[in-house]
N, C-alpha and C. Protein backbone atom coordinates (compact mmCIF):
# COMPACT_ATOMS: atom_id res chain seq x y z
N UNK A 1 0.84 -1.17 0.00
CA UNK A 1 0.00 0.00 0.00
C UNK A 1 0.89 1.23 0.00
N UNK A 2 0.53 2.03 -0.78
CA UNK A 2 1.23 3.55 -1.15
C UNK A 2 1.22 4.26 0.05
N UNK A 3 1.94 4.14 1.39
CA UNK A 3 1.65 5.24 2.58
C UNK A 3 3.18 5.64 2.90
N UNK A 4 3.20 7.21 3.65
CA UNK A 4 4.28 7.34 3.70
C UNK A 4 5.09 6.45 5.27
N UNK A 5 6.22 6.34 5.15
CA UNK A 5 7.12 6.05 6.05
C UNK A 5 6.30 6.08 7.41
N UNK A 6 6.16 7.63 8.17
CA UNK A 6 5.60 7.78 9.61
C UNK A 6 4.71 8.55 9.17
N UNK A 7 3.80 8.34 10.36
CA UNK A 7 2.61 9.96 10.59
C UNK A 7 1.49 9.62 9.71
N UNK A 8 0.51 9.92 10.35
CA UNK A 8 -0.81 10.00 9.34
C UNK A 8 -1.22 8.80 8.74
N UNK A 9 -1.26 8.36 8.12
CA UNK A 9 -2.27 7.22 6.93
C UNK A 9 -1.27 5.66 8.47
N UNK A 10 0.01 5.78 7.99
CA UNK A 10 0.59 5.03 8.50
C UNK A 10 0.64 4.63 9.73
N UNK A 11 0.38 5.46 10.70
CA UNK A 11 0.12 5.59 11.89
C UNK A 11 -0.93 4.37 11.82
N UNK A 12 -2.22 4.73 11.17
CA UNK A 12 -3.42 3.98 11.14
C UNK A 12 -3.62 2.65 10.77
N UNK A 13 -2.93 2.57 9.81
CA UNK A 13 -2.52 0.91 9.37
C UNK A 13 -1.66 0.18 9.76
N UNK A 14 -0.94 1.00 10.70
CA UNK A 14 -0.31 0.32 12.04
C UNK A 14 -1.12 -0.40 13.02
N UNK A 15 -2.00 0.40 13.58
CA UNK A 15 -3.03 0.25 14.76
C UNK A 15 -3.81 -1.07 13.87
N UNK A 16 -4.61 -0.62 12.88
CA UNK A 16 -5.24 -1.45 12.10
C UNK A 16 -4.77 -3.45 11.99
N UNK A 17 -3.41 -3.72 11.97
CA UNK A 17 -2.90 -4.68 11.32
C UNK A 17 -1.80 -5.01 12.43
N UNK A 18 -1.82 -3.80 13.61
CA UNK A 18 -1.07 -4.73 14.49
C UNK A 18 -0.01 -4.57 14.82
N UNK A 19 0.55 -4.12 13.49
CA UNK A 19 2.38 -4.00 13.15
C UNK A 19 2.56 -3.37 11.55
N UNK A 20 3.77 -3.61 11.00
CA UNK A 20 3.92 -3.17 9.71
C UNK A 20 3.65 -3.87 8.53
N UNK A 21 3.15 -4.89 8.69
CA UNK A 21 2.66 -6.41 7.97
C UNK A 21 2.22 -5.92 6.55
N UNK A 22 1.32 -5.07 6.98
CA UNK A 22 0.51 -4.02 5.75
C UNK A 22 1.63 -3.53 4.44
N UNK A 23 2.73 -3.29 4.86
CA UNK A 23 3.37 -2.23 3.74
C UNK A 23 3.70 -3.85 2.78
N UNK A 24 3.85 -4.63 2.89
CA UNK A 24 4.39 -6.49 2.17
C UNK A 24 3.18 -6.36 1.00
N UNK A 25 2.47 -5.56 0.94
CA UNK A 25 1.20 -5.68 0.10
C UNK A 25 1.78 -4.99 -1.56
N UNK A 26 2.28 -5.66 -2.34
CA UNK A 26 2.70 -5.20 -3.59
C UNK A 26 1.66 -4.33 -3.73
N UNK A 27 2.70 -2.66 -4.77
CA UNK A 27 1.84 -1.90 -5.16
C UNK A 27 1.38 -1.88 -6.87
N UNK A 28 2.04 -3.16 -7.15
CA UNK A 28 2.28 -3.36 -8.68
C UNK A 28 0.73 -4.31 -8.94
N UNK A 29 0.62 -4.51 -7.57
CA UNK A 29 -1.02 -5.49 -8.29
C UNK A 29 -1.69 -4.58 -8.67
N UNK A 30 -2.95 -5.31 -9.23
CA UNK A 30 -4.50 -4.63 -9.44
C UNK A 30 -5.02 -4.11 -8.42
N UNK A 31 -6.10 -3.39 -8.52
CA UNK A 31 -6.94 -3.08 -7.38
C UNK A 31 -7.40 -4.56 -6.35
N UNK A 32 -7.97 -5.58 -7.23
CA UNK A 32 -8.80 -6.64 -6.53
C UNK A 32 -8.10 -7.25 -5.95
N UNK A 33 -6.35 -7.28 -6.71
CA UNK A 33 -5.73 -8.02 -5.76
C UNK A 33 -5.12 -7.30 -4.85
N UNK A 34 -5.23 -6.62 -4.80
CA UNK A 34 -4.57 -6.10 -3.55
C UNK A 34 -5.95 -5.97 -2.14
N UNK A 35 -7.24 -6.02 -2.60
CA UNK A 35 -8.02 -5.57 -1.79
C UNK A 35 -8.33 -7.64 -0.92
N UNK A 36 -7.80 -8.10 -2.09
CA UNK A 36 -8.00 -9.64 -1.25
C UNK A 36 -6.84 -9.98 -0.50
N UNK A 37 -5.69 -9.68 -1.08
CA UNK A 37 -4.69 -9.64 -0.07
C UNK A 37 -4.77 -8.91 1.23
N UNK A 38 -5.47 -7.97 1.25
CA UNK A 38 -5.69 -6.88 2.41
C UNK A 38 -6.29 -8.01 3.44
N UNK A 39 -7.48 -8.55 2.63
CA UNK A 39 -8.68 -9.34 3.83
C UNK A 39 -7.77 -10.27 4.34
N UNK A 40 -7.01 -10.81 3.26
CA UNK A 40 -6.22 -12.27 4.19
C UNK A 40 -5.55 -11.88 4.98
N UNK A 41 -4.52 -10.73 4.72
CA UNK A 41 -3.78 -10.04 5.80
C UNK A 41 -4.69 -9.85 6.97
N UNK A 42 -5.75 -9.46 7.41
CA UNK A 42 -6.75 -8.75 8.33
C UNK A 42 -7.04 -10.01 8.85
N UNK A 43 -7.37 -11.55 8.53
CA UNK A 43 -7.91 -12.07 8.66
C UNK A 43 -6.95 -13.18 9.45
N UNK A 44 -5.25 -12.85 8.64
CA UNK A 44 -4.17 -13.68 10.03
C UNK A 44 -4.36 -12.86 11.00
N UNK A 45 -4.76 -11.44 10.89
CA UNK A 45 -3.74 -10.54 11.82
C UNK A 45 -4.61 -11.29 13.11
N UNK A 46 -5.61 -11.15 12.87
CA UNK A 46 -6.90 -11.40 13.80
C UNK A 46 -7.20 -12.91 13.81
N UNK A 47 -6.24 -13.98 13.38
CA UNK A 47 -6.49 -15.06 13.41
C UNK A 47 -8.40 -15.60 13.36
N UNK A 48 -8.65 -15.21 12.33
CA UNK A 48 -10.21 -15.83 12.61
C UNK A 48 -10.30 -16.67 11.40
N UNK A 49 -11.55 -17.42 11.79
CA UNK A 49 -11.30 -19.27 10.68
C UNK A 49 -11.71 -18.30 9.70
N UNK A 50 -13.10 -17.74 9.67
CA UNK A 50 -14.14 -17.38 8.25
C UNK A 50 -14.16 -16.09 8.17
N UNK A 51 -14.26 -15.60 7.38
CA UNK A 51 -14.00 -13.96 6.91
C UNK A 51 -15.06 -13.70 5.66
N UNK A 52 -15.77 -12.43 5.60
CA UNK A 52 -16.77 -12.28 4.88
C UNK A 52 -16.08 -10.65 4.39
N UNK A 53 -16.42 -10.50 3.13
CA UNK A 53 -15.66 -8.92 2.81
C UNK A 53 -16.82 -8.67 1.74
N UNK A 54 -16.69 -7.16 1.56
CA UNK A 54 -17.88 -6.72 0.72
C UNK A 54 -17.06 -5.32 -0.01
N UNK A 55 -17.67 -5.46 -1.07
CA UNK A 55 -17.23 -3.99 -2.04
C UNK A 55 -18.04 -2.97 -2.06
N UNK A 56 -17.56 -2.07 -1.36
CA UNK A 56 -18.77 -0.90 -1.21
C UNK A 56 -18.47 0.15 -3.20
N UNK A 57 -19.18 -0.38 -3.97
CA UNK A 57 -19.23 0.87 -5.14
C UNK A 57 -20.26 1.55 -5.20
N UNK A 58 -19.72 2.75 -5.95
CA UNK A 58 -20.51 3.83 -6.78
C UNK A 58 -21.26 3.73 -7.47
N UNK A 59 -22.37 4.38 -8.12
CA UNK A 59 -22.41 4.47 -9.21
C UNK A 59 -22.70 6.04 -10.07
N UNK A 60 -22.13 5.85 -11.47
CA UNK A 60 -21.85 6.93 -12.36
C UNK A 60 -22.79 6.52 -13.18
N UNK A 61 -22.95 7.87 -14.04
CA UNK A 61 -23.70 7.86 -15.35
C UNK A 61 -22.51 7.59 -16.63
N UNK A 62 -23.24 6.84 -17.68
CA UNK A 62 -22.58 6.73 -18.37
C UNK A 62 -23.20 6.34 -19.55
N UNK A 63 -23.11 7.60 -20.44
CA UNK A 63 -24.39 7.50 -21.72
C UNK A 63 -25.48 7.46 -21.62
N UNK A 64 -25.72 7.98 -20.63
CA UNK A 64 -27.55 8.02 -20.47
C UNK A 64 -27.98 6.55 -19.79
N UNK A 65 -27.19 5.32 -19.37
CA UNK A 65 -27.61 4.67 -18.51
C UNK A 65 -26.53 4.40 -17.40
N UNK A 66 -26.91 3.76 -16.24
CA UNK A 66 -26.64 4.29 -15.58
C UNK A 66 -25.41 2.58 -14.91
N UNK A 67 -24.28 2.29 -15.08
CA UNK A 67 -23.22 1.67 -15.15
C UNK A 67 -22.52 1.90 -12.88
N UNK A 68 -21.57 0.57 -12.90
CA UNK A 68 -21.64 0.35 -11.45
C UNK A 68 -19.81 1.21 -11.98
N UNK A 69 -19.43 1.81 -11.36
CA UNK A 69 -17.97 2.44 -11.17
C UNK A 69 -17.02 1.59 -10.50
């Protein structure tokens, strides 16, 4: 994940994950993979068997109907 070194964003995904575990997350993937890598990460950090994750999207207009972002 793109965060800087200390302070701010980092601080949070510290608290979040425990430790620095978080930054091991290639920034060269896709979006999806990186957002499933996130859950598995979340899901040792917190050692739990079953894990459920959800995609919160948008939606935009696009040509007069109306498409998921």
């Amino acid at each position: 994940m793109a965060q800087g070194q200390t302070g701010g964003m980092a601080n949070t995904l510290n608290e979040v994950f425990g430790n620095e575990s978080w930054r091991g997350i290639e920034r060269t993937l896709s979006f999806d993979e990186r957002a499933d890598k996130t859950v598995d990460l979340l899901r040792e950090t917190y050692g739990t068997r079953w894990v459920t994750s959800i995609r919160m999207m948008g939606w935009r207009e696009k040509e007069g109907s109306r498409t998921i972002a």
